[in-house]
PDBML (XML) file of the C-alpha atoms, coordinates in Angstrom:
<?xml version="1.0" encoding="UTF-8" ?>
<PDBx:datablock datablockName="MODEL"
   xmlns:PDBx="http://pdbml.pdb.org/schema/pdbx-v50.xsd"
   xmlns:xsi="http://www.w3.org/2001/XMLSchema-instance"
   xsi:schemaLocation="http://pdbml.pdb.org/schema/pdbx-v50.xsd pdbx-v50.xsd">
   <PDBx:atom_siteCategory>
      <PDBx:atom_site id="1">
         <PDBx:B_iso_or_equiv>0.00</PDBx:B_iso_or_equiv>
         <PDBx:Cartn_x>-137.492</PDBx:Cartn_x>
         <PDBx:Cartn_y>3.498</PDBx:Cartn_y>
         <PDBx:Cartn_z>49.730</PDBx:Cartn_z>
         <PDBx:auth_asym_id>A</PDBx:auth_asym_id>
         <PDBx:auth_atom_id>CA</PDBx:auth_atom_id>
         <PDBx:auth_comp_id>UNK</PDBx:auth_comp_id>
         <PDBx:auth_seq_id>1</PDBx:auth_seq_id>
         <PDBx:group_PDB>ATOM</PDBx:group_PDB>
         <PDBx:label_alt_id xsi:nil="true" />
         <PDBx:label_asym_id>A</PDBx:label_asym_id>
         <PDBx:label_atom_id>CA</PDBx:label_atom_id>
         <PDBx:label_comp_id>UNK</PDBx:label_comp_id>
         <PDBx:label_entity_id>1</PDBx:label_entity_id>
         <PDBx:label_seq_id>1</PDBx:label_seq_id>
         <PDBx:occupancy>1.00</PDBx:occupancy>
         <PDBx:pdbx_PDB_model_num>1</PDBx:pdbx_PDB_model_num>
         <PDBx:type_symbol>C</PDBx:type_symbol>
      </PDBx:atom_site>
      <PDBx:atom_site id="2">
         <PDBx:B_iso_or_equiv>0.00</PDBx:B_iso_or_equiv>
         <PDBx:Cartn_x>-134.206</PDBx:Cartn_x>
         <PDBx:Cartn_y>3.834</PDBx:Cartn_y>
         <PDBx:Cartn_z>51.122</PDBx:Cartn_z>
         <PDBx:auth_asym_id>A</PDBx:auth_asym_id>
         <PDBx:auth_atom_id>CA</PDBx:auth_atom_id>
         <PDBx:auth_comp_id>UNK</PDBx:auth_comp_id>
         <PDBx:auth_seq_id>2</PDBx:auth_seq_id>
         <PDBx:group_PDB>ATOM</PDBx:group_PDB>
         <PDBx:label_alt_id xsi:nil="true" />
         <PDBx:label_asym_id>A</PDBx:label_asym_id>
         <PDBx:label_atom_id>CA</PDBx:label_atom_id>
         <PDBx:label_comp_id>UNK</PDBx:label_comp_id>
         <PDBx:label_entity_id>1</PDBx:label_entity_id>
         <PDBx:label_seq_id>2</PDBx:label_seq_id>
         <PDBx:occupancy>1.00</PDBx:occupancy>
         <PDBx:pdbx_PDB_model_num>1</PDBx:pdbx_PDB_model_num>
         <PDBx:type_symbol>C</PDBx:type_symbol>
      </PDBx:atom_site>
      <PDBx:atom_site id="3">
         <PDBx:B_iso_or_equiv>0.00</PDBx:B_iso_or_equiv>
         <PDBx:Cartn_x>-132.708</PDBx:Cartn_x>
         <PDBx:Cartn_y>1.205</PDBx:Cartn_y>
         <PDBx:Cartn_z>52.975</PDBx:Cartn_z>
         <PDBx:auth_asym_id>A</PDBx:auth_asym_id>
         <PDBx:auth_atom_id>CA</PDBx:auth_atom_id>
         <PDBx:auth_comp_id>UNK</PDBx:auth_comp_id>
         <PDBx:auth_seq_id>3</PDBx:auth_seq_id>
         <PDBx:group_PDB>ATOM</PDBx:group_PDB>
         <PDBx:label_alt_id xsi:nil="true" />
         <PDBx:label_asym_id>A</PDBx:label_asym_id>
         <PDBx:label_atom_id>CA</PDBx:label_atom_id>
         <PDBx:label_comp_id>UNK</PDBx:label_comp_id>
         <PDBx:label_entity_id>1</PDBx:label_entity_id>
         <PDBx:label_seq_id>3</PDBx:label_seq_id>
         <PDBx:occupancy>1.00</PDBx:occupancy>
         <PDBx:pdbx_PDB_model_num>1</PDBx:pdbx_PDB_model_num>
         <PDBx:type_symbol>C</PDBx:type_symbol>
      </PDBx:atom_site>
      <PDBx:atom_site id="4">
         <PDBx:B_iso_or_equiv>0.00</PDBx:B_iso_or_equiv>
         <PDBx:Cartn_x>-131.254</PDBx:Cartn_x>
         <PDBx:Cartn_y>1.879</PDBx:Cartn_y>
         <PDBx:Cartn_z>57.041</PDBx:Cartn_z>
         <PDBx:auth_asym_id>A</PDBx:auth_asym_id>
         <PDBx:auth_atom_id>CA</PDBx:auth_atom_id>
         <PDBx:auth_comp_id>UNK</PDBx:auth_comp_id>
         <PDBx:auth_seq_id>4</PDBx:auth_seq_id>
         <PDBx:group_PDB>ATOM</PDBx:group_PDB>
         <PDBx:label_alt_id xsi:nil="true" />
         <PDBx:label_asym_id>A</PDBx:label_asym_id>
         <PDBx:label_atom_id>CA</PDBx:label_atom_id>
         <PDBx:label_comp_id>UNK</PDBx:label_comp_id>
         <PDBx:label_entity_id>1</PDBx:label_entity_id>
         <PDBx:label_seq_id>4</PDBx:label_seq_id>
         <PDBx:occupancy>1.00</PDBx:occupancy>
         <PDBx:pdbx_PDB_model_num>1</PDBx:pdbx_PDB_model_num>
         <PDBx:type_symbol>C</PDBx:type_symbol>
      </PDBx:atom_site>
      <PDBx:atom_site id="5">
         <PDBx:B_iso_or_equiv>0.00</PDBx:B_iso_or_equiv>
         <PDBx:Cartn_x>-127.536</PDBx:Cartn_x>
         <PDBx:Cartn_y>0.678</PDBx:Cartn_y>
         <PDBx:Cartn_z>55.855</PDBx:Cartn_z>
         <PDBx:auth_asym_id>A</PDBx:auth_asym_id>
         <PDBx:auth_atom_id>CA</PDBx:auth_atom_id>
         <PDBx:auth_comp_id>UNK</PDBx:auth_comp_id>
         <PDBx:auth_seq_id>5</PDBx:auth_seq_id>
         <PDBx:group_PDB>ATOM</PDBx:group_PDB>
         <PDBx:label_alt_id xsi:nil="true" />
         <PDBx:label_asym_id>A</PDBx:label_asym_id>
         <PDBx:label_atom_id>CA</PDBx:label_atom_id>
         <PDBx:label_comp_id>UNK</PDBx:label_comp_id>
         <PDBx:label_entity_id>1</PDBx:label_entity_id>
         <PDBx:label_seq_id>5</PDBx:label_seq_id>
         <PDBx:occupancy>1.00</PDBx:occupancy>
         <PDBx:pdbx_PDB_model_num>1</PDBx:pdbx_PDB_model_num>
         <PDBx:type_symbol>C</PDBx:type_symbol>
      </PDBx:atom_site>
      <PDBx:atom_site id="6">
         <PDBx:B_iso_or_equiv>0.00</PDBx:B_iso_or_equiv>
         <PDBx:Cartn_x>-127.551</PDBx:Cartn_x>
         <PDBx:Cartn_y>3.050</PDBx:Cartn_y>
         <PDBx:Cartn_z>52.659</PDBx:Cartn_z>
         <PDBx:auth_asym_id>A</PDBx:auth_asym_id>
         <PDBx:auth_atom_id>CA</PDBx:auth_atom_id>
         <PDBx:auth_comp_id>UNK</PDBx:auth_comp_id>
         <PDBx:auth_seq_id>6</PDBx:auth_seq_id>
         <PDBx:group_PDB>ATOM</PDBx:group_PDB>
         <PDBx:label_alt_id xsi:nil="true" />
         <PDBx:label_asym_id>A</PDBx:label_asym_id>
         <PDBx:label_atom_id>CA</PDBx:label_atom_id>
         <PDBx:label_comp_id>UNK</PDBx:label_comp_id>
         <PDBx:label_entity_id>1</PDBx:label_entity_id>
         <PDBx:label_seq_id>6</PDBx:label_seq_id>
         <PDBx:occupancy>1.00</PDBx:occupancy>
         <PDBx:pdbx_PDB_model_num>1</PDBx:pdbx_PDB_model_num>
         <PDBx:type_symbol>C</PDBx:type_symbol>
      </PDBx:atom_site>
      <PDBx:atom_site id="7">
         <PDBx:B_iso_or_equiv>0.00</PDBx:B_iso_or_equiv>
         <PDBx:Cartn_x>-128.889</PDBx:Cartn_x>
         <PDBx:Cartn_y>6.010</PDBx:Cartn_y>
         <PDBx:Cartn_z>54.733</PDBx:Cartn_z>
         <PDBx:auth_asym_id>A</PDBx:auth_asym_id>
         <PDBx:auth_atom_id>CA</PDBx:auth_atom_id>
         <PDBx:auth_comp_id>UNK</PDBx:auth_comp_id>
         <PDBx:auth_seq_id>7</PDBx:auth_seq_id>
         <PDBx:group_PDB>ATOM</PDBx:group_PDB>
         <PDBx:label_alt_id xsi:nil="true" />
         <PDBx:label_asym_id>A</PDBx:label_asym_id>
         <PDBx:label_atom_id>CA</PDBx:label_atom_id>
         <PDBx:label_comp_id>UNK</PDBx:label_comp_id>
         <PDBx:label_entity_id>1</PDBx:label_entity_id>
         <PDBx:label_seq_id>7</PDBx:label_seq_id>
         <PDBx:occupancy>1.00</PDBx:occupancy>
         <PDBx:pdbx_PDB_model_num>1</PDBx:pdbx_PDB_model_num>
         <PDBx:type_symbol>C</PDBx:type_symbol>
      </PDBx:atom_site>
      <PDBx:atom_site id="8">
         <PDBx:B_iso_or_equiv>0.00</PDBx:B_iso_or_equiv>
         <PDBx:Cartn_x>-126.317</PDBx:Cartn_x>
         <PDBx:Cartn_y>4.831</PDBx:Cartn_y>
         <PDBx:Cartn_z>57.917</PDBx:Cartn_z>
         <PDBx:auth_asym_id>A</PDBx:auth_asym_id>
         <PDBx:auth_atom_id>CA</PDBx:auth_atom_id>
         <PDBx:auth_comp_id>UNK</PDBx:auth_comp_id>
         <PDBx:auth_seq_id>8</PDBx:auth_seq_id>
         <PDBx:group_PDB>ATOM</PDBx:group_PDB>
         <PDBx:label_alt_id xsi:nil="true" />
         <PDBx:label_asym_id>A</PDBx:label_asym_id>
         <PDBx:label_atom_id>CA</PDBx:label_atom_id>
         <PDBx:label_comp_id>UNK</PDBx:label_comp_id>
         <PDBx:label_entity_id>1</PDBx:label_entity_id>
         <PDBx:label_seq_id>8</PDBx:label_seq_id>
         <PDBx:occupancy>1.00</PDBx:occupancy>
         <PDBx:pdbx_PDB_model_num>1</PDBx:pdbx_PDB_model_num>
         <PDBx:type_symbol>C</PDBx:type_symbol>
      </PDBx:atom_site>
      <PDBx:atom_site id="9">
         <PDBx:B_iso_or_equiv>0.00</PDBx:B_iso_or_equiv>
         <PDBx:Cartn_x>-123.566</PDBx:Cartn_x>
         <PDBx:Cartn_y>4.804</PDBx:Cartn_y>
         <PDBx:Cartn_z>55.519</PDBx:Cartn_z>
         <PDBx:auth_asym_id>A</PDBx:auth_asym_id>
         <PDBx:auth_atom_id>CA</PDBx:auth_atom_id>
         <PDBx:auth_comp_id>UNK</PDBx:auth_comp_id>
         <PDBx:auth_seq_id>9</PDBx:auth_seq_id>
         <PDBx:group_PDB>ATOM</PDBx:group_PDB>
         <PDBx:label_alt_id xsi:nil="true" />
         <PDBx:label_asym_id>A</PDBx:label_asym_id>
         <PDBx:label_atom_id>CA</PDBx:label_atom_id>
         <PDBx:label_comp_id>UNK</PDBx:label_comp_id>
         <PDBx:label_entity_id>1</PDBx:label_entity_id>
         <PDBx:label_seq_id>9</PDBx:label_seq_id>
         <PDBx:occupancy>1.00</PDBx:occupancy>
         <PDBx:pdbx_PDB_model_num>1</PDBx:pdbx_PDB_model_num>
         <PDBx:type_symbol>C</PDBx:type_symbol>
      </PDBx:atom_site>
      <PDBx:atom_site id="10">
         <PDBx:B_iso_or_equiv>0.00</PDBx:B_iso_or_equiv>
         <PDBx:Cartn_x>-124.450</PDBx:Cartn_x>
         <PDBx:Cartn_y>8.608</PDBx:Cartn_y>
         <PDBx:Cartn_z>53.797</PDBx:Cartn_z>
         <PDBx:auth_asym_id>A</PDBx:auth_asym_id>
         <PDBx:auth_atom_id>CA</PDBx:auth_atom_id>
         <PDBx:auth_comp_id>UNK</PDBx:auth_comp_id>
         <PDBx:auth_seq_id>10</PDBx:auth_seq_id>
         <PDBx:group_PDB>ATOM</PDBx:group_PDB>
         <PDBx:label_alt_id xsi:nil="true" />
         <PDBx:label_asym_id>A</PDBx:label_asym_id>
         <PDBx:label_atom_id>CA</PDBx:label_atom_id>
         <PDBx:label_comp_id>UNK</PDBx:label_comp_id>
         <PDBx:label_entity_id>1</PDBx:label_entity_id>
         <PDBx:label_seq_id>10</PDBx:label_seq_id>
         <PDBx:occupancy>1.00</PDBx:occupancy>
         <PDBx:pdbx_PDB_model_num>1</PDBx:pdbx_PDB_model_num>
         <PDBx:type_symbol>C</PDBx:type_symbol>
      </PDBx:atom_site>
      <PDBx:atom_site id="11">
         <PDBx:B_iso_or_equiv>0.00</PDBx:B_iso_or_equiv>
         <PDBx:Cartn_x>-124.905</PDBx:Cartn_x>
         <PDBx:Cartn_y>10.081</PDBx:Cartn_y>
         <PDBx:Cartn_z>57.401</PDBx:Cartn_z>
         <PDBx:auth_asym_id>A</PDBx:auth_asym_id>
         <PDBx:auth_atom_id>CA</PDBx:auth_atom_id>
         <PDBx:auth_comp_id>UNK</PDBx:auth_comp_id>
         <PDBx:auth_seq_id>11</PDBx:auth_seq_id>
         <PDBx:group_PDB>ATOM</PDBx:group_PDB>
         <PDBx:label_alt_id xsi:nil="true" />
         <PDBx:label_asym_id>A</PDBx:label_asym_id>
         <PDBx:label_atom_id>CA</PDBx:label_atom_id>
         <PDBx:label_comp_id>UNK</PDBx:label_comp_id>
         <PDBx:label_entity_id>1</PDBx:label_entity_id>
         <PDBx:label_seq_id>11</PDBx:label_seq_id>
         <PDBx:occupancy>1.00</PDBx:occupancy>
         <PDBx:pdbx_PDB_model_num>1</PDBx:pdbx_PDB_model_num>
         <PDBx:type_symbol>C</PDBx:type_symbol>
      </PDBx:atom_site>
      <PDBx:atom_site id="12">
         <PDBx:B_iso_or_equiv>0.00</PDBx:B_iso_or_equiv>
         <PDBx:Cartn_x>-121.634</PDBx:Cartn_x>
         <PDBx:Cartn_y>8.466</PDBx:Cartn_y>
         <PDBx:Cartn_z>58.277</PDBx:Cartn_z>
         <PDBx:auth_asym_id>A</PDBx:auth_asym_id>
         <PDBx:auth_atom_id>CA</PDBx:auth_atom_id>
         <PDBx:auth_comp_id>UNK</PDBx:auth_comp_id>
         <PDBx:auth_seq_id>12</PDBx:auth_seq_id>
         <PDBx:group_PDB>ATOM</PDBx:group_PDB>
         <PDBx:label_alt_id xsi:nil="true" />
         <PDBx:label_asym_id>A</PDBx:label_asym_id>
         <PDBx:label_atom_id>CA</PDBx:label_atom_id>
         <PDBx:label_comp_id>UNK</PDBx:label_comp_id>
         <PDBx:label_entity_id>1</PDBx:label_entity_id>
         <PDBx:label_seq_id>12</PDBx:label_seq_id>
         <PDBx:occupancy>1.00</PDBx:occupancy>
         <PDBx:pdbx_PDB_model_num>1</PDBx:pdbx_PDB_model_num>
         <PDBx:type_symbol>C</PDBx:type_symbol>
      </PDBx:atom_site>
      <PDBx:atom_site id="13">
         <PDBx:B_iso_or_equiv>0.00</PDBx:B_iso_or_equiv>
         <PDBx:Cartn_x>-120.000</PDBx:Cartn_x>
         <PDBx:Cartn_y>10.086</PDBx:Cartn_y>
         <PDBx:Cartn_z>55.121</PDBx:Cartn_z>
         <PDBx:auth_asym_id>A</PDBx:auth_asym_id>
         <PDBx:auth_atom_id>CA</PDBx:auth_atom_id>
         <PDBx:auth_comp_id>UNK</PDBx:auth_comp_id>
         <PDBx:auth_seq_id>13</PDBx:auth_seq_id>
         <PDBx:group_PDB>ATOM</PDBx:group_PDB>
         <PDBx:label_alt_id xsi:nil="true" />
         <PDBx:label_asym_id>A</PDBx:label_asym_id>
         <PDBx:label_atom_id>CA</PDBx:label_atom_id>
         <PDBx:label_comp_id>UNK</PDBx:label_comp_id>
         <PDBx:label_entity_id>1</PDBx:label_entity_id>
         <PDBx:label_seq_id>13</PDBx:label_seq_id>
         <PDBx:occupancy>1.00</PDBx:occupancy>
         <PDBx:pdbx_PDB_model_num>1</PDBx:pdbx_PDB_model_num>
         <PDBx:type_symbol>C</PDBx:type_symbol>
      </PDBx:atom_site>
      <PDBx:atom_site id="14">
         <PDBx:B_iso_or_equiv>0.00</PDBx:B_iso_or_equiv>
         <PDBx:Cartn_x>-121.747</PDBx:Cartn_x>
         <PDBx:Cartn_y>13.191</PDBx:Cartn_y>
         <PDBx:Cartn_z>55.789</PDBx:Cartn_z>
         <PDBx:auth_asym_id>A</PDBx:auth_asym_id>
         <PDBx:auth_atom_id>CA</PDBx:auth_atom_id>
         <PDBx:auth_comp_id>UNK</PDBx:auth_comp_id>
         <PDBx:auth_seq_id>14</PDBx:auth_seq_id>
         <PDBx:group_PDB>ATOM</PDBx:group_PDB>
         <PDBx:label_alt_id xsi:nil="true" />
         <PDBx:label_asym_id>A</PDBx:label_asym_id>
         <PDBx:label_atom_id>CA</PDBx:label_atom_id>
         <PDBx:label_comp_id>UNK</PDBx:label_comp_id>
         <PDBx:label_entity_id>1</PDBx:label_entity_id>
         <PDBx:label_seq_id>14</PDBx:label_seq_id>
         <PDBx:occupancy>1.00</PDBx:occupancy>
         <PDBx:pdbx_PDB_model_num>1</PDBx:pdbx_PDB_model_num>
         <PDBx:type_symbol>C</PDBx:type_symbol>
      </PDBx:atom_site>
      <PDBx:atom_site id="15">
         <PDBx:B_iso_or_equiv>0.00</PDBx:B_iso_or_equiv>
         <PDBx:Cartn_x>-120.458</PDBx:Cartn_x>
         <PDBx:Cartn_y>13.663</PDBx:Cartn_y>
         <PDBx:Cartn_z>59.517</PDBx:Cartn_z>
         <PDBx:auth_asym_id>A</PDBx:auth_asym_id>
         <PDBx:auth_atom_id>CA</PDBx:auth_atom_id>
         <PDBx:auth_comp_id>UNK</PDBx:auth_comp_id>
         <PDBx:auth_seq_id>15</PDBx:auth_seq_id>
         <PDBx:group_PDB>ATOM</PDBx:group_PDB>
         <PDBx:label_alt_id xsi:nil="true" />
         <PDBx:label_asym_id>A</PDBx:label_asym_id>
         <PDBx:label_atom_id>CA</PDBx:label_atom_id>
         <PDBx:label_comp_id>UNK</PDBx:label_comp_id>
         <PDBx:label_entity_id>1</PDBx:label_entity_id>
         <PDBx:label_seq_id>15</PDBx:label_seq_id>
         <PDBx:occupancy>1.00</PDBx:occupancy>
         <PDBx:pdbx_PDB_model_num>1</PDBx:pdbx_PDB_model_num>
         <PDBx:type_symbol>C</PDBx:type_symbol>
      </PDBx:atom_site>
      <PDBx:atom_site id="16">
         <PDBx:B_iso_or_equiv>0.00</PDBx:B_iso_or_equiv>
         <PDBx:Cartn_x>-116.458</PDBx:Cartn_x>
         <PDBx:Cartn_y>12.426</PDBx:Cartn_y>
         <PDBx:Cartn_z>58.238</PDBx:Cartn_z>
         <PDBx:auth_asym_id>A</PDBx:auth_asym_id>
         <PDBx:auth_atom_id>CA</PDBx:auth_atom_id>
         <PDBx:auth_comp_id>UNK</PDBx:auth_comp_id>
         <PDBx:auth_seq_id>16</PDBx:auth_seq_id>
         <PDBx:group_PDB>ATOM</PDBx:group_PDB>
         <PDBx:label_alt_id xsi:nil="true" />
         <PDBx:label_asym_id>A</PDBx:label_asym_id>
         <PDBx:label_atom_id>CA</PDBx:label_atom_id>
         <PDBx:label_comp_id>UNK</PDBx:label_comp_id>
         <PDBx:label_entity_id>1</PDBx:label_entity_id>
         <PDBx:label_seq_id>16</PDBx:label_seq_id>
         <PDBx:occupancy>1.00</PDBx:occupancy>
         <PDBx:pdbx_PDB_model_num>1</PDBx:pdbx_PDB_model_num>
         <PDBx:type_symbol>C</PDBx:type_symbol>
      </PDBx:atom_site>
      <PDBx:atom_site id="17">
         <PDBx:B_iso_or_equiv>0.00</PDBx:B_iso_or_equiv>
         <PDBx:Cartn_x>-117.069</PDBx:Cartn_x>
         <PDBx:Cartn_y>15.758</PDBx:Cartn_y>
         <PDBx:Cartn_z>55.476</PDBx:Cartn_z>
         <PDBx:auth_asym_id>A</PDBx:auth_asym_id>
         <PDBx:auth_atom_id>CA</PDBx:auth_atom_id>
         <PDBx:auth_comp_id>UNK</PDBx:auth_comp_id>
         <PDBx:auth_seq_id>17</PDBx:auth_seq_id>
         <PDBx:group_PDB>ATOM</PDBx:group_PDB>
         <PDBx:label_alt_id xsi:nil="true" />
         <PDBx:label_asym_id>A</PDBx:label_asym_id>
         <PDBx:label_atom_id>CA</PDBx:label_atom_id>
         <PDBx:label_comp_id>UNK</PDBx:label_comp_id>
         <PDBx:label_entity_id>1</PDBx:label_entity_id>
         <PDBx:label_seq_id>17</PDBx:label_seq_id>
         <PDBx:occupancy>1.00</PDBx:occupancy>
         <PDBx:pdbx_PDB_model_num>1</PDBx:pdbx_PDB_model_num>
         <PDBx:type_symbol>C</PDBx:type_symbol>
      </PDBx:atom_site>
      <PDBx:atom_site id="18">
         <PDBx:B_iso_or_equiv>0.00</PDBx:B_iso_or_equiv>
         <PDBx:Cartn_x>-118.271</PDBx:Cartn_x>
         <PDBx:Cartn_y>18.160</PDBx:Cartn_y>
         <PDBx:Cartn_z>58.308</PDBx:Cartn_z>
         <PDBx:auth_asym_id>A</PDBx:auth_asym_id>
         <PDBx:auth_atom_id>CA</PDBx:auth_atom_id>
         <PDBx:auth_comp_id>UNK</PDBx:auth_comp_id>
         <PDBx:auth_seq_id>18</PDBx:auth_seq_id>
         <PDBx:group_PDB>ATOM</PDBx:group_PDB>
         <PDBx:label_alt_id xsi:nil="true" />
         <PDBx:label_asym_id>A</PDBx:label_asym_id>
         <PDBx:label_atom_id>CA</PDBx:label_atom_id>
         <PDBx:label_comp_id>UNK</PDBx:label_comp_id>
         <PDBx:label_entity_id>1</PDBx:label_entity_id>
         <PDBx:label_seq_id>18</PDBx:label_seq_id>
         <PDBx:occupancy>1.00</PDBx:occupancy>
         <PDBx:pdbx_PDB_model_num>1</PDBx:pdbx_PDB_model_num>
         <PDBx:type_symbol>C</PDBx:type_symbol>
      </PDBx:atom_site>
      <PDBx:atom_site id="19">
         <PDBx:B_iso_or_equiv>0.00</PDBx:B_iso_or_equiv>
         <PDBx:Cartn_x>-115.508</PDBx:Cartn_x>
         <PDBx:Cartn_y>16.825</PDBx:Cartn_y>
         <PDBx:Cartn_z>60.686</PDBx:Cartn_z>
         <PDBx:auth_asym_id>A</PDBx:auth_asym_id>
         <PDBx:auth_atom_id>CA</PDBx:auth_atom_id>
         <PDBx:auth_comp_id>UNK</PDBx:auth_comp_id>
         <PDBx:auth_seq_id>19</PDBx:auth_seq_id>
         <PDBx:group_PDB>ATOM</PDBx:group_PDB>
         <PDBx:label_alt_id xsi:nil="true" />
         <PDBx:label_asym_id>A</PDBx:label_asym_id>
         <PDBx:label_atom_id>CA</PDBx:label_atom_id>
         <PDBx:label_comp_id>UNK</PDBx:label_comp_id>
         <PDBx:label_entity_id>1</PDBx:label_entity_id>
         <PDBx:label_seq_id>19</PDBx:label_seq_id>
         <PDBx:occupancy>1.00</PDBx:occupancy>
         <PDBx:pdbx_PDB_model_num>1</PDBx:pdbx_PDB_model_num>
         <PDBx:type_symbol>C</PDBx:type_symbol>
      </PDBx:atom_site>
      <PDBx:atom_site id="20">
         <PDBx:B_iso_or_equiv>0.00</PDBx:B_iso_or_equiv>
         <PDBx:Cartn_x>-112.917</PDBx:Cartn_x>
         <PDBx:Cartn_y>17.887</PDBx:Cartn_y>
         <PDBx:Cartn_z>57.646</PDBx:Cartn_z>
         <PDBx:auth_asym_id>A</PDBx:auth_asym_id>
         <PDBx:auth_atom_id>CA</PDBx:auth_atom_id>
         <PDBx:auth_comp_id>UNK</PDBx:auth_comp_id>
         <PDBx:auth_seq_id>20</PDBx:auth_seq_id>
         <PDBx:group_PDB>ATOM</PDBx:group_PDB>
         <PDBx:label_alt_id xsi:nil="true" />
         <PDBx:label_asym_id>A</PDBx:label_asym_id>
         <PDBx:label_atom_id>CA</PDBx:label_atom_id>
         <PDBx:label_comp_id>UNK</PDBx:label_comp_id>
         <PDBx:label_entity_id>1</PDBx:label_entity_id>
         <PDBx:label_seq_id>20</PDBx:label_seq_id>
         <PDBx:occupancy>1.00</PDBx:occupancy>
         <PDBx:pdbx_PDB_model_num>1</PDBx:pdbx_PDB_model_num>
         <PDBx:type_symbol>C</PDBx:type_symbol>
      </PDBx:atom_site>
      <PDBx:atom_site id="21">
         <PDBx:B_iso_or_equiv>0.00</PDBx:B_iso_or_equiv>
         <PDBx:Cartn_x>-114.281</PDBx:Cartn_x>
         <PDBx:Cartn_y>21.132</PDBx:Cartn_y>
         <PDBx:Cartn_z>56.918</PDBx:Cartn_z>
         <PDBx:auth_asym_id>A</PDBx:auth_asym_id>
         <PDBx:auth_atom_id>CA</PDBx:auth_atom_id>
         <PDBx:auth_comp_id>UNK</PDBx:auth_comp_id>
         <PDBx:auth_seq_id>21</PDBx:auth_seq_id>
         <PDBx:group_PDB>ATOM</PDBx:group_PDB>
         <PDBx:label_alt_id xsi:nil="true" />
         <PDBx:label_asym_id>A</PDBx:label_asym_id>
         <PDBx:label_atom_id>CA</PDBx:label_atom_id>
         <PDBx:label_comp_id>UNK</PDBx:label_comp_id>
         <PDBx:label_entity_id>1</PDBx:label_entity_id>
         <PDBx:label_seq_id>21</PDBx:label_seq_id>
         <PDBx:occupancy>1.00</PDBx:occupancy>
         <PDBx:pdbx_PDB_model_num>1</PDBx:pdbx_PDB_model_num>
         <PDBx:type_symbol>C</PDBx:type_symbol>
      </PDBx:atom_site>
      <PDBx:atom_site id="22">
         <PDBx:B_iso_or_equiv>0.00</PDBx:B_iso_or_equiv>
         <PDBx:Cartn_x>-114.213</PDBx:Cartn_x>
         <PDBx:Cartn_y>21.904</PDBx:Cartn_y>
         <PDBx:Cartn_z>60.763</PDBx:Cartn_z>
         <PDBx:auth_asym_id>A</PDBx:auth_asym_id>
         <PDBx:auth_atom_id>CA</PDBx:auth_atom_id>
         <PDBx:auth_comp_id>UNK</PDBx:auth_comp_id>
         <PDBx:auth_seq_id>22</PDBx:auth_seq_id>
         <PDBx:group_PDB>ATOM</PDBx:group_PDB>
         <PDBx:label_alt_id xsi:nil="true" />
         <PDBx:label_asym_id>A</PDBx:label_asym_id>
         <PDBx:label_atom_id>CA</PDBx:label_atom_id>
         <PDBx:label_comp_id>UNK</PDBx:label_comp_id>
         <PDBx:label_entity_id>1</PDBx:label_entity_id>
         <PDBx:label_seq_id>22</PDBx:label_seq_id>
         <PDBx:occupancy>1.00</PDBx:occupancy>
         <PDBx:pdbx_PDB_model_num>1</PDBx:pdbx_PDB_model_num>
         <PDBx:type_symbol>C</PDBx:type_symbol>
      </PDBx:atom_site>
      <PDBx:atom_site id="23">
         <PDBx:B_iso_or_equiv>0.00</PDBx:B_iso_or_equiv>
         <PDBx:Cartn_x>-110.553</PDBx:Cartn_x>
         <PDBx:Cartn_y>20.936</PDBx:Cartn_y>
         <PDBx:Cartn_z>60.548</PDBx:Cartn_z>
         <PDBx:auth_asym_id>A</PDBx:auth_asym_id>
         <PDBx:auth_atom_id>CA</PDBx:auth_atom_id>
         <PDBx:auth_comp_id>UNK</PDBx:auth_comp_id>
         <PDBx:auth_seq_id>23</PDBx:auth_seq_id>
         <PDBx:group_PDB>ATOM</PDBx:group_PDB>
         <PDBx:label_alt_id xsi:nil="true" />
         <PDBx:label_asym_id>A</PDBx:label_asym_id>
         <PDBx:label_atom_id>CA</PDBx:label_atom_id>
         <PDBx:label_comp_id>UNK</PDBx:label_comp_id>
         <PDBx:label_entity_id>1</PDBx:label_entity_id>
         <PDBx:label_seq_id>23</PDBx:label_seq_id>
         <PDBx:occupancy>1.00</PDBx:occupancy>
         <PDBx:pdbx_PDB_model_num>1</PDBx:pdbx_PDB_model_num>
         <PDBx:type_symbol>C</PDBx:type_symbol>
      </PDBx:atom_site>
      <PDBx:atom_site id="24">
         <PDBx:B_iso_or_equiv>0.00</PDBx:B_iso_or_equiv>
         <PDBx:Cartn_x>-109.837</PDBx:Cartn_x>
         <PDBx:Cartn_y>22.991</PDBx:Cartn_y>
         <PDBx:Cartn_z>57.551</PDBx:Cartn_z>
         <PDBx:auth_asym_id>A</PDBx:auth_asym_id>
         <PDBx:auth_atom_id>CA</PDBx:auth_atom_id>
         <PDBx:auth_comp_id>UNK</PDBx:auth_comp_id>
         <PDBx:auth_seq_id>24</PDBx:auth_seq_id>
         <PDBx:group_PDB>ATOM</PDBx:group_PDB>
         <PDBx:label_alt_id xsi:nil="true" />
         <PDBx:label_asym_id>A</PDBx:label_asym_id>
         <PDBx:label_atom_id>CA</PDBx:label_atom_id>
         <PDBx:label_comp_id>UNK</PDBx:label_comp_id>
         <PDBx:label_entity_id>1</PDBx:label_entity_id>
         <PDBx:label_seq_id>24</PDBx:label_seq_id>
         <PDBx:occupancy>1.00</PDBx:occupancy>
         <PDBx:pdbx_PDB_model_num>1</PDBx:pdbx_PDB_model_num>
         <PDBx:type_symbol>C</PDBx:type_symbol>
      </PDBx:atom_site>
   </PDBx:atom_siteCategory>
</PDBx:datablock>
């Protein structure tokens, strides 16, 4: 079981790589 913070803050970290990579 995963808890809704944990999985809130890996999406968030998730879309901040994908908005990098777009930059790059």
């Amino acid at each position: 079981r995963t808890s809704y913070r944990r999985a809130e803050r890996e999406f968030a970290e998730i879309r901040r790589q994908h908005a990098e990579f777009l930059a790059r």
